[in-house]
Protein backbone atom coordinates (compact mmCIF):
# COMPACT_ATOMS: atom_id res chain seq x y z
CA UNK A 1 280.08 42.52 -35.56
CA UNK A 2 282.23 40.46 -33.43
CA UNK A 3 281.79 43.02 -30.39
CA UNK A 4 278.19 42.95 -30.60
CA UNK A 5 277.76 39.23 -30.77
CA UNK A 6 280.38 39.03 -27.87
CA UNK A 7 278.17 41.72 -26.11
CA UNK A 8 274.88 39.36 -27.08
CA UNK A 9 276.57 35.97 -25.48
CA UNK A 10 277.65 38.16 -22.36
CA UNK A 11 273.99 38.88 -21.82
CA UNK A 12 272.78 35.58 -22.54
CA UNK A 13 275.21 34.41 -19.92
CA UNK A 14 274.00 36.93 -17.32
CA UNK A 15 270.51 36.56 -18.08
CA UNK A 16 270.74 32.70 -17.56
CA UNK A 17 272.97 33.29 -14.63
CA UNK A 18 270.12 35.60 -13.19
CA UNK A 19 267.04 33.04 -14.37
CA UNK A 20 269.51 29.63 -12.18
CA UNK A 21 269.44 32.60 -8.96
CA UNK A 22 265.98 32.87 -8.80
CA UNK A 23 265.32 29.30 -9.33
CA UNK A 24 267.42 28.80 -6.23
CA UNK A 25 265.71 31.18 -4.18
CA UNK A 26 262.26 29.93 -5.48
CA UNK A 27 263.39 26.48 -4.34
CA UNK A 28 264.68 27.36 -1.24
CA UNK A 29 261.45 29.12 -0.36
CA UNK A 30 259.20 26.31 -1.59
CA UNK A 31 261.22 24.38 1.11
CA UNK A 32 260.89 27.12 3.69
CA UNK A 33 257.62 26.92 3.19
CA UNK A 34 256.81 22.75 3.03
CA UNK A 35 258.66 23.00 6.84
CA UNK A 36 256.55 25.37 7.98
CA UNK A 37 253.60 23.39 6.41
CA UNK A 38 254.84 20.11 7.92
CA UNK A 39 255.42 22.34 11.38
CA UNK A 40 251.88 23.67 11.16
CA UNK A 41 250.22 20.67 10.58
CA UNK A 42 252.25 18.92 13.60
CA UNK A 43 250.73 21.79 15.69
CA UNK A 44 247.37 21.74 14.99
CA UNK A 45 246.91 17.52 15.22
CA UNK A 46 248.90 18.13 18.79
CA UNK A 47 246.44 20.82 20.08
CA UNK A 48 243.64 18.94 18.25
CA UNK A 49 245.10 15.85 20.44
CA UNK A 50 245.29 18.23 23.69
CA UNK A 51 241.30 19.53 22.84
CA UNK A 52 240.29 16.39 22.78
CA UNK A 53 241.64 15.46 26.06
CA UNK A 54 240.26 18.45 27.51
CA UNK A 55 236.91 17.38 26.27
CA UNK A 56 237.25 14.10 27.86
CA UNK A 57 238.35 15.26 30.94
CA UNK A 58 235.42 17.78 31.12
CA UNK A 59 232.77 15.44 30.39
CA UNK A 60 234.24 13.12 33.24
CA UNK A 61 234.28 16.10 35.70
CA UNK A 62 230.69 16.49 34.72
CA UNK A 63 229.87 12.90 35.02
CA UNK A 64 231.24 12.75 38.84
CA UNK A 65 229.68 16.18 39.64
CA UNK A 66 226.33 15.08 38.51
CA UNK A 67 226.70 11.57 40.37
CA UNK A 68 227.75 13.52 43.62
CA UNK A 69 224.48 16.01 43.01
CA UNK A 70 222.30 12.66 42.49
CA UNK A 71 224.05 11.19 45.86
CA UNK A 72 223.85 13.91 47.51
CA UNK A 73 219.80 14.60 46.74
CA UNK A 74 219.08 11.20 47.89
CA UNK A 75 220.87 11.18 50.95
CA UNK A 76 218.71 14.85 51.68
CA UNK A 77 215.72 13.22 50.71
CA UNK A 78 216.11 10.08 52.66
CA UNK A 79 217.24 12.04 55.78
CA UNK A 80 214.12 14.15 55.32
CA UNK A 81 211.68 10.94 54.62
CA UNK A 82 213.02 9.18 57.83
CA UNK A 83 211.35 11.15 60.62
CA UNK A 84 208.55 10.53 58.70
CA UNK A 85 208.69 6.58 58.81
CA UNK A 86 205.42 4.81 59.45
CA UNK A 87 202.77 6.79 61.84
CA UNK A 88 200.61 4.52 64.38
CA UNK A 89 197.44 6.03 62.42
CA UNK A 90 198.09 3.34 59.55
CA UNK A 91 195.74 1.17 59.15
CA UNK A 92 196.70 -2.66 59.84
């Protein structure tokens, strides 16, 4: 009777000493994975940041491109208009 209840608290004792190893290793993962989280989320606002930027920087390109088109048309149209001027069959 002794033996077996000896052989009962040995398993107890391993089984609780198994049960605290994974509760470790859950832990430890749970914190592996909250730093990748945190690392993840870091990423995306930076490249969310960066896209943002890029949109900025496009819409200014396209801003100056369609000012230079607009300057450029006016200047063609105006060179084109100016042989043109005022003909001597206007009436006075």
């Amino acid at each position: 009777m002794g033996s077996l209840t000896l052989v009962v608290l040995l398993s107890l004792f391993l089984c609780r000493r198994q049960l605290n190893f994974q509760d470790h290793e859950r832990q430890a993962q749970q914190a592996a994975f909250l730093s990748e989280r945190e690392r993840l989320e870091a990423e995306v606002e930076r490249r969310t940041l960066r896209l943002a930027e890029l949109a900025r920087h496009l819409m200014s390109v396209r801003e100056d491109e369609r000012a230079r088109l607009a300057r450029e048309l006016h200047d063609e149209l105006g060179s084109l208009m100016t042989p043109a001027g005022p003909t001597s069959h206007a009436p006075a």
